[in-house]
C-alpha atoms as a PDB file:
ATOM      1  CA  UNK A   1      96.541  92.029 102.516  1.00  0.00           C
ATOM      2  CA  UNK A   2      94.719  89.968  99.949  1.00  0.00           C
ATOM      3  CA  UNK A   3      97.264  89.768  96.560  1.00  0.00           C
ATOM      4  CA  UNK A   4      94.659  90.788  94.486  1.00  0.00           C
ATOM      5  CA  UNK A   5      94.571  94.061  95.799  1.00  0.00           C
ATOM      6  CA  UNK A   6      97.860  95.007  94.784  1.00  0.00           C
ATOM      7  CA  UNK A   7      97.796  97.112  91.324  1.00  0.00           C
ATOM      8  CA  UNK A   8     101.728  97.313  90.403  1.00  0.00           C
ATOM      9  CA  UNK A   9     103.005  99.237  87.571  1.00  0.00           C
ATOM     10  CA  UNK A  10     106.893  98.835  86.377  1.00  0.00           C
ATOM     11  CA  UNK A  11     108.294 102.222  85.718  1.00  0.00           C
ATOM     12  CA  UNK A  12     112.111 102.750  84.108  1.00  0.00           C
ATOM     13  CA  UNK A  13     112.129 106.214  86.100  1.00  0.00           C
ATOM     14  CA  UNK A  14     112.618 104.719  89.802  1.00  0.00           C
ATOM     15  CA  UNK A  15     113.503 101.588  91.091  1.00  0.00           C
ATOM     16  CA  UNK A  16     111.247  98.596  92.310  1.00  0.00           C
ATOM     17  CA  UNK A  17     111.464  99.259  95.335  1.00  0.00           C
ATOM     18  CA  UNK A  18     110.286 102.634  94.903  1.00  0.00           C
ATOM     19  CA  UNK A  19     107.696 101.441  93.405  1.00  0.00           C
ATOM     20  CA  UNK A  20     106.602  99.534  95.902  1.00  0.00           C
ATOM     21  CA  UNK A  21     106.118 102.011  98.712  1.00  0.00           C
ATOM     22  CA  UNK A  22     104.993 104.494  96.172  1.00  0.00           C
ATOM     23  CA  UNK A  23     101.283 102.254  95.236  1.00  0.00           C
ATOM     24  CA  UNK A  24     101.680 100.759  99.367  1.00  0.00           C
ATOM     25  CA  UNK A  25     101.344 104.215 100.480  1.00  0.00           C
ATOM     26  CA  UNK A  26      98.969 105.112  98.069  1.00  0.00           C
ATOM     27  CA  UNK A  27      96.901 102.447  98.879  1.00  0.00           C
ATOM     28  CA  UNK A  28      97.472 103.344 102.726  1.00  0.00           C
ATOM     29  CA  UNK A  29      96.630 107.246 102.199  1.00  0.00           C
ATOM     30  CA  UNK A  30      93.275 106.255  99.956  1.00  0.00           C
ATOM     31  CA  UNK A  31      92.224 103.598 103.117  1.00  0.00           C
ATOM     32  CA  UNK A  32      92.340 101.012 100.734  1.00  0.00           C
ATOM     33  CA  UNK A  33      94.294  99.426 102.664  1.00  0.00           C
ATOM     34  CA  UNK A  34      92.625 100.426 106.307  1.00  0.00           C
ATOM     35  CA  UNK A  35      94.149 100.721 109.710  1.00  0.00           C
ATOM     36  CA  UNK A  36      95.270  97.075 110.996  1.00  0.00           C
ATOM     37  CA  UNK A  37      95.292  95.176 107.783  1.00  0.00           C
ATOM     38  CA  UNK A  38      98.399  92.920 107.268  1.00  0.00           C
ATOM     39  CA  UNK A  39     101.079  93.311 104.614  1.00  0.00           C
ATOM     40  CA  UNK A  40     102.421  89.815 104.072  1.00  0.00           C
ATOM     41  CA  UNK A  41     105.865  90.018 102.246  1.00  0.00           C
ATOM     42  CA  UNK A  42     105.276  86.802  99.897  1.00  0.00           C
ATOM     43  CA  UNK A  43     102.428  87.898  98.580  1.00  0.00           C
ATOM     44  CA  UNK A  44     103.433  91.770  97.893  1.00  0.00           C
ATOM     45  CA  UNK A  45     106.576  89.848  96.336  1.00  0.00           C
ATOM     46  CA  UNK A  46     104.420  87.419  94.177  1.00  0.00           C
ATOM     47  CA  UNK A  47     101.865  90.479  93.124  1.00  0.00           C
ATOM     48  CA  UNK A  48     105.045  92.666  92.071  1.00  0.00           C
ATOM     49  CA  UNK A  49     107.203  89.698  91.146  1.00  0.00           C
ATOM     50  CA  UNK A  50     109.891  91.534  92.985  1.00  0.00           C
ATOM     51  CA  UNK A  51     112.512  89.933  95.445  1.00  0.00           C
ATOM     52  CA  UNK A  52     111.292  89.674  99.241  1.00  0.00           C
ATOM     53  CA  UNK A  53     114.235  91.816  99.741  1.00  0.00           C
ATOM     54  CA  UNK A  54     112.681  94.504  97.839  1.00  0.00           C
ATOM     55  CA  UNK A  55     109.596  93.936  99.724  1.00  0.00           C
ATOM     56  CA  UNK A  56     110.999  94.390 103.345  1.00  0.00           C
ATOM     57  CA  UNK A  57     112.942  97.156 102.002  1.00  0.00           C
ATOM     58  CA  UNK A  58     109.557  99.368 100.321  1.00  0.00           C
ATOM     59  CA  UNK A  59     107.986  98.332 103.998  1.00  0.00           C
ATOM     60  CA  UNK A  60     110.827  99.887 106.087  1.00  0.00           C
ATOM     61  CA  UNK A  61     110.578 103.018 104.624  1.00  0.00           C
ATOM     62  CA  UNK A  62     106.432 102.612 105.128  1.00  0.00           C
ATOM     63  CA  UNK A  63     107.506 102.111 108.911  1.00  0.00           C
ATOM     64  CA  UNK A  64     110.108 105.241 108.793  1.00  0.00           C
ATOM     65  CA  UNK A  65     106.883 107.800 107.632  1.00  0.00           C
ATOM     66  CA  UNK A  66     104.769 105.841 110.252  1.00  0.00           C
ATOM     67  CA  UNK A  67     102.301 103.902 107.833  1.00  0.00           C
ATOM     68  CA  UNK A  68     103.157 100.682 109.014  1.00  0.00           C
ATOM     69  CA  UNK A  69     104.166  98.839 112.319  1.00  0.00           C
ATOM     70  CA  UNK A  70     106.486  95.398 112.626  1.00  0.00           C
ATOM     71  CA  UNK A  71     105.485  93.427 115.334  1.00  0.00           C
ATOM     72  CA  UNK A  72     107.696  90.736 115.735  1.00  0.00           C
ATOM     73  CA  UNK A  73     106.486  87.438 114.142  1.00  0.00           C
ATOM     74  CA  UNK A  74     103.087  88.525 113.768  1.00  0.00           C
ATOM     75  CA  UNK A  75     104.268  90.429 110.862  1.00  0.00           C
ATOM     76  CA  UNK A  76     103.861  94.159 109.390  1.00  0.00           C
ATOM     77  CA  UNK A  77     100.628  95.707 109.953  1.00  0.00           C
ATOM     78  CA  UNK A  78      99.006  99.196 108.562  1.00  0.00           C
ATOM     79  CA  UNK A  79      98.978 101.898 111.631  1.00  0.00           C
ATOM     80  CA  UNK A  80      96.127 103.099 113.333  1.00  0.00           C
ATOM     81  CA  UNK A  81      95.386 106.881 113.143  1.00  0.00           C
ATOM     82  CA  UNK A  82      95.295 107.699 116.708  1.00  0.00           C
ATOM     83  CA  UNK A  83      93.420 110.364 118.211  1.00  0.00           C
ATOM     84  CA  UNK A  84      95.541 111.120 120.591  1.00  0.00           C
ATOM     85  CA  UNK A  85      98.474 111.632 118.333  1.00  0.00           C
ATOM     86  CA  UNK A  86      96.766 113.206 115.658  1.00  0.00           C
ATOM     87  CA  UNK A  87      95.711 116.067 117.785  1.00  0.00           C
ATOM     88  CA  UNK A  88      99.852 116.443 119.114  1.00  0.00           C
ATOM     89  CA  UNK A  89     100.906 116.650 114.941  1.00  0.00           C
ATOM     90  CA  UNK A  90      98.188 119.561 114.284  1.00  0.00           C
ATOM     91  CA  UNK A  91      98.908 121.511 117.830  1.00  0.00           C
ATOM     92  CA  UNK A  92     102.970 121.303 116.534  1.00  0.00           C
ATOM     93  CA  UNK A  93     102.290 121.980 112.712  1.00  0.00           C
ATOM     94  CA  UNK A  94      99.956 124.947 113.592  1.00  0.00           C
ATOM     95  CA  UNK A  95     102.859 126.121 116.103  1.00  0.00           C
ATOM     96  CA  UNK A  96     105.175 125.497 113.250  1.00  0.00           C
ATOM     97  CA  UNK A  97     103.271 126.832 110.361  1.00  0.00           C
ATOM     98  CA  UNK A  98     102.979 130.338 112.083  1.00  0.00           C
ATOM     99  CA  UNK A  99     106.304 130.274 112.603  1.00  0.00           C
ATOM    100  CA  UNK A 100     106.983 130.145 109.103  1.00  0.00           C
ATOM    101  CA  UNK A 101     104.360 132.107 107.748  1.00  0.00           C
ATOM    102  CA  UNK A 102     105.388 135.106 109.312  1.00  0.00           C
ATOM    103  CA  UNK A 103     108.834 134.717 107.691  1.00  0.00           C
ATOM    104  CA  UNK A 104     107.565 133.294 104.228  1.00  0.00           C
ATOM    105  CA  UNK A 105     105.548 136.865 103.928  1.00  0.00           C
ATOM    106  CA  UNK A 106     108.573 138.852 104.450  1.00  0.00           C
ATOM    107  CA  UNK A 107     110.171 136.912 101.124  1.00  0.00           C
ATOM    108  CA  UNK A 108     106.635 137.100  99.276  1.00  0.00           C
ATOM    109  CA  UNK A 109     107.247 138.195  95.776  1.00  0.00           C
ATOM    110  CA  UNK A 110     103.975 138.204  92.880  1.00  0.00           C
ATOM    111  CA  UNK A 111     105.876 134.937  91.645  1.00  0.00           C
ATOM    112  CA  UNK A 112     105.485 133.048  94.745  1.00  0.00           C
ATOM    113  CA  UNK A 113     101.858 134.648  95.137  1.00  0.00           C
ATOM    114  CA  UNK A 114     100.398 133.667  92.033  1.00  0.00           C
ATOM    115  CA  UNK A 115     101.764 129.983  92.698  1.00  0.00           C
ATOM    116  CA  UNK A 116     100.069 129.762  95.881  1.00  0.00           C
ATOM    117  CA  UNK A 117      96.747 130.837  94.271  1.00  0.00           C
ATOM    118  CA  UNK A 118      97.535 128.495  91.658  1.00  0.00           C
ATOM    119  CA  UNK A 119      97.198 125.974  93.896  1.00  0.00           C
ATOM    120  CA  UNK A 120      94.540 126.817  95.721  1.00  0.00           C
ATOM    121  CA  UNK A 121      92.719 126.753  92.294  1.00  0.00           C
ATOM    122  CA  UNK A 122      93.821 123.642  91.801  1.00  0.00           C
ATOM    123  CA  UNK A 123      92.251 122.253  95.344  1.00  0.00           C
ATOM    124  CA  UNK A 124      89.105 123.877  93.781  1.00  0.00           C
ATOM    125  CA  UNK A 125      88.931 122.039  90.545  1.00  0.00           C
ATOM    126  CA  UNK A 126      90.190 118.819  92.625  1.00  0.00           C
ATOM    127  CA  UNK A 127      87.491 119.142  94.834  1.00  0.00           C
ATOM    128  CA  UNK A 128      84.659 119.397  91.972  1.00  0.00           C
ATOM    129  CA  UNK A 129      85.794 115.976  90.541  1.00  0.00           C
ATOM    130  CA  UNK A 130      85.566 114.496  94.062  1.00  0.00           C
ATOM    131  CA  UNK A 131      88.987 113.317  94.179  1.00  0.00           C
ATOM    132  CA  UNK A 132      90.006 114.037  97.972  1.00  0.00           C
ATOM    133  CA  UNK A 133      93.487 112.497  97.128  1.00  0.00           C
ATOM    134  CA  UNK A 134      94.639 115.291  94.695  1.00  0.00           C
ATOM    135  CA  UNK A 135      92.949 117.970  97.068  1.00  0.00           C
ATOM    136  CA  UNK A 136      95.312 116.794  99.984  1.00  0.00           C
ATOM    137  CA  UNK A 137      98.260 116.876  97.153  1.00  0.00           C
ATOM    138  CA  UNK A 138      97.051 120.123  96.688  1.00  0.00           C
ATOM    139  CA  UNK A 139      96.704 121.403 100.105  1.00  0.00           C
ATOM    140  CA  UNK A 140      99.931 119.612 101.472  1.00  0.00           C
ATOM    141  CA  UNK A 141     101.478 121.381  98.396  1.00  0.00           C
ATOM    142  CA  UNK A 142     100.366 124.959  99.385  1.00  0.00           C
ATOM    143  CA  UNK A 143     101.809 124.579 102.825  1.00  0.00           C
ATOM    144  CA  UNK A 144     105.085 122.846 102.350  1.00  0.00           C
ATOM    145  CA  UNK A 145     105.849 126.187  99.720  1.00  0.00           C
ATOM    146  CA  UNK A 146     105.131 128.356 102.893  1.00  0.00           C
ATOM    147  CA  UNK A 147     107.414 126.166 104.742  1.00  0.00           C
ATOM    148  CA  UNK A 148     110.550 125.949 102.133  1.00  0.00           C
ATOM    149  CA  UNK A 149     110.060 130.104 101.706  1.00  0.00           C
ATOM    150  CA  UNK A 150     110.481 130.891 105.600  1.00  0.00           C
ATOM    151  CA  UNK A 151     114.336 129.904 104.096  1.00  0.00           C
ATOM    152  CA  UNK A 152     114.464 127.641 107.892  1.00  0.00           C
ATOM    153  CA  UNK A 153     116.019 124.337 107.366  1.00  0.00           C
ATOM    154  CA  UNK A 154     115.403 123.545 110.784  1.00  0.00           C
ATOM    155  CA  UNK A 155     111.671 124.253 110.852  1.00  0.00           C
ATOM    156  CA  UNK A 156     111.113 122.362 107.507  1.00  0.00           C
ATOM    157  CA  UNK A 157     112.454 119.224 108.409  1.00  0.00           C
ATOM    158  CA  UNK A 158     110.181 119.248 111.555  1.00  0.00           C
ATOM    159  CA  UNK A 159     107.738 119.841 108.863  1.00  0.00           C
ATOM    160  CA  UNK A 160     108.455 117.129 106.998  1.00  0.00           C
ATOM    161  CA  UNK A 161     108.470 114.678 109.291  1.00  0.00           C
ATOM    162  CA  UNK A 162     104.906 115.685 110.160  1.00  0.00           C
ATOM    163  CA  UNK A 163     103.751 115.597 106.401  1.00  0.00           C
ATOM    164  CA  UNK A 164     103.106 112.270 106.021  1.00  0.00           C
ATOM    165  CA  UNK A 165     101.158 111.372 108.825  1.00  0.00           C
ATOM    166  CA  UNK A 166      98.847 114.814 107.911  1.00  0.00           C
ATOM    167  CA  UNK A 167      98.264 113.852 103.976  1.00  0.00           C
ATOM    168  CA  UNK A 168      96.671 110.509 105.368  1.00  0.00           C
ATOM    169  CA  UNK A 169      94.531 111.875 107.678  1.00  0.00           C
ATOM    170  CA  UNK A 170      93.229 114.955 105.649  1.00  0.00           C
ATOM    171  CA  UNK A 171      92.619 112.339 103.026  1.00  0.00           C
ATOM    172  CA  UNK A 172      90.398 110.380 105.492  1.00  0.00           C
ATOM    173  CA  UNK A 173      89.105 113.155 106.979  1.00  0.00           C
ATOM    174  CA  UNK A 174      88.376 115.515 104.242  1.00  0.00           C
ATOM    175  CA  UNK A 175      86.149 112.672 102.592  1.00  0.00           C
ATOM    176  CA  UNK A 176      84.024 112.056 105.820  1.00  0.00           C
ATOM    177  CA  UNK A 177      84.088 116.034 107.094  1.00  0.00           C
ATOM    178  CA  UNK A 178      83.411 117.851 103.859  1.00  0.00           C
ATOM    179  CA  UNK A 179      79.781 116.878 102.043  1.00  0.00           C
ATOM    180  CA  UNK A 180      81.596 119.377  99.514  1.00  0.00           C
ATOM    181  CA  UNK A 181      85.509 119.353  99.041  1.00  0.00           C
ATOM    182  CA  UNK A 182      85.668 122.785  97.505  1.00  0.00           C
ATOM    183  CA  UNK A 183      85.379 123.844 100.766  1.00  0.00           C
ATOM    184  CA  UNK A 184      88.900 122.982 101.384  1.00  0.00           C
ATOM    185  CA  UNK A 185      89.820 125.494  99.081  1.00  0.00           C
ATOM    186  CA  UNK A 186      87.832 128.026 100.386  1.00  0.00           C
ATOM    187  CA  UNK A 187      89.136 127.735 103.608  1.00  0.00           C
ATOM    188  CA  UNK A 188      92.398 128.508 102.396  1.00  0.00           C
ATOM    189  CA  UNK A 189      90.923 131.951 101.611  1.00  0.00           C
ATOM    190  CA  UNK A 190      91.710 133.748 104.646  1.00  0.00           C
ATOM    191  CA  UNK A 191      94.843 132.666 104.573  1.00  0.00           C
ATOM    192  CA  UNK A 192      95.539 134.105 101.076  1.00  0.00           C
ATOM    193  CA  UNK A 193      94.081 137.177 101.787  1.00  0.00           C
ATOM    194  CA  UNK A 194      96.767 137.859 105.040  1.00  0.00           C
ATOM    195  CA  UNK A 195      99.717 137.219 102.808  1.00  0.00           C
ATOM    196  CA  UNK A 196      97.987 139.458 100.267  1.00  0.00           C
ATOM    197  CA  UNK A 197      98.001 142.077 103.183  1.00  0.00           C
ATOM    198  CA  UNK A 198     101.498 142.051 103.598  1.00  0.00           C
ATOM    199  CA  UNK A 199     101.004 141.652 107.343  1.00  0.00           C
ATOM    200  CA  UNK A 200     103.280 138.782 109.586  1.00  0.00           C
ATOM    201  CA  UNK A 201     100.760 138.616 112.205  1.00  0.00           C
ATOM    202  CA  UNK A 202      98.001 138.886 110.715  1.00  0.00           C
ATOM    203  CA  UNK A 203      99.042 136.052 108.195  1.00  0.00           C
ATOM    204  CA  UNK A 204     100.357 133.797 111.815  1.00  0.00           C
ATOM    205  CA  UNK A 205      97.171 134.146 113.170  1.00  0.00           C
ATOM    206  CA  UNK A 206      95.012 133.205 110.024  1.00  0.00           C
ATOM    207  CA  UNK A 207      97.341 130.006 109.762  1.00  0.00           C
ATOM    208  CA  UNK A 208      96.908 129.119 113.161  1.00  0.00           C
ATOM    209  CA  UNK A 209      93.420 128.833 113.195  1.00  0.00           C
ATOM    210  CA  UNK A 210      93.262 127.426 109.788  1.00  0.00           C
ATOM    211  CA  UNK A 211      95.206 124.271 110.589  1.00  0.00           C
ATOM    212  CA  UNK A 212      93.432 123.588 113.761  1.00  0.00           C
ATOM    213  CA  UNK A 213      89.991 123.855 111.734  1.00  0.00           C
ATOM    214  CA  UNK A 214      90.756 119.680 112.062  1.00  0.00           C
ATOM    215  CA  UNK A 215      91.674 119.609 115.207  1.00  0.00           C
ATOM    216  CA  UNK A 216      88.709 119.720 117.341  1.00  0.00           C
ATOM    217  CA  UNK A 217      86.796 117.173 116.539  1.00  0.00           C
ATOM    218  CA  UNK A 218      89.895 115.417 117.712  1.00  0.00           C
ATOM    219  CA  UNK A 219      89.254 116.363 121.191  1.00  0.00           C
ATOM    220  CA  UNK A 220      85.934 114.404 121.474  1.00  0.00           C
ATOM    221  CA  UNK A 221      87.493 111.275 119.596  1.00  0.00           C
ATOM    222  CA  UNK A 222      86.042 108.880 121.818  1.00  0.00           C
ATOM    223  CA  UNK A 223      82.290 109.752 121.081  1.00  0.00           C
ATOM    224  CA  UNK A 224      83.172 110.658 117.295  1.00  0.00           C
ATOM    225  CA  UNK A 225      81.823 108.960 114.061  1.00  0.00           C
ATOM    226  CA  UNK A 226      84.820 109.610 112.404  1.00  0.00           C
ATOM    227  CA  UNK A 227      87.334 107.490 114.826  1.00  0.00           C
ATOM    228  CA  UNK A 228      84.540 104.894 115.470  1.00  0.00           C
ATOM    229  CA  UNK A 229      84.406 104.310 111.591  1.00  0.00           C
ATOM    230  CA  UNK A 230      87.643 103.848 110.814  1.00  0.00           C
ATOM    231  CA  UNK A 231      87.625 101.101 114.079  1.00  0.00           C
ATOM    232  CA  UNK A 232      85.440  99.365 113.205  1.00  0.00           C
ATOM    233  CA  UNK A 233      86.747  98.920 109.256  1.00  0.00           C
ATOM    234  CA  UNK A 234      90.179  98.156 110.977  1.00  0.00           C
ATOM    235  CA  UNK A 235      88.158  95.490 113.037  1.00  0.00           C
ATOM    236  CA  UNK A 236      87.325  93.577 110.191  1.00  0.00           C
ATOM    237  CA  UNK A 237      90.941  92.956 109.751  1.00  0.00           C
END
């Protein structure tokens, strides 16, 4: 990773390493930094005029949510989004996701209702500025509230562990899929409209099929622009 590419801003509300990972993994979940570049400690440390310490530290944690990869001497390198894996986190968060749907609607209240339509608003008015970041934030937002109101510890911890990989890849993928990223809020429609209905099932199903809406063109990854594109910007690297 070229120094210069590094934006770093001090903050007195976290600490630096924090603040480290936090503009790494922005970077990483923009593709500003693209599948296979390098992250060389000395020069994140010179950019942030932090301690190398701090440095391996922010990158561990960029390892632990799967951003990055050590390999051995050769250093730390950004991950590649892999079809094949991809397709495994949106089979298990759809199987998830209808799992806690159908709970979440038994605990709906008007409250909880008006926050999820709230935020699909919000994906709306994200998507007419053209900023696929906050329309992921958005999105990932409206489904991690489903998942803390099925009141499931369990399931939301498998949930979270799946998060981070998602948000990168819906931020990749929203950008090359949707010509128009209101539709991402639109597609969250159906959705609304089965919790509105009060009905568990109905609600299970809508998620189910609204998750894998990314999913298929997953299946065809080796003739698909999308995967092709993003190796051959890796390549350059």
């Amino acid at each position: 990773m070229k120094a210069e590419q590094l934006t770093f801003r001090r903050s007195r509300t976290s600490t630096v390493v924090e603040q480290i990972w936090s503009e790494l993994r922005r970077m990483i979940l923009q593709g500003t930094l693209t599948p296979g570049t390098r992250l060389v400690e000395l020069d994140i440390a010179a950019q942030s005029s932090a301690s190398q310490a701090s440095v391996r530290e922010a990158l561990h944690r960029l390892e632990r949510d799967g951003l990055v990869i050590r390999r051995g001497r050769r250093g730390t390198f950004v991950t590649e989004v892999e079809p094949d894996k991809m397709l495994e986190v949106f089979h298990v968060r759809a199987a998830v996701e209808s799992v806690a749907i159908r709970r979440a609607v038994e605990r709906m209240t008007p409250e909880r209702l008006a926050e999820l339509e709230r935020l699909v608003d919000r994906m709306r008015m994200e998507g007419l500025r053209g900023d696929a970041t906050a329309v992921v934030e958005a999105d990932m937002a409206f489904h991690g509230r489903l998942c803390a109101w099925a009141d499931h510890p369990t399931l939301l911890r498998v949930w979270e562990l799946l998060y981070t990989q998602m948000e990168r890849f819906l931020v990749l993928y929203d950008v090359e899929h949707f010509a128009d990223l209101t539709q991402v809020a639109a597609n969250h429609e159906p959705v609304l409209e089965a919790i509105r209905s009060g009905d568990a099932d109905e609600a299970a199903s809508a998620i189910h099929e609204h998750v894998l809406i990314g999913a298929p063109p997953m299946l065809v990854a080796a003739d698909n622009h999308f995967f092709s594109d993003l190796r051959r910007r890796a390549a350059v690297h």
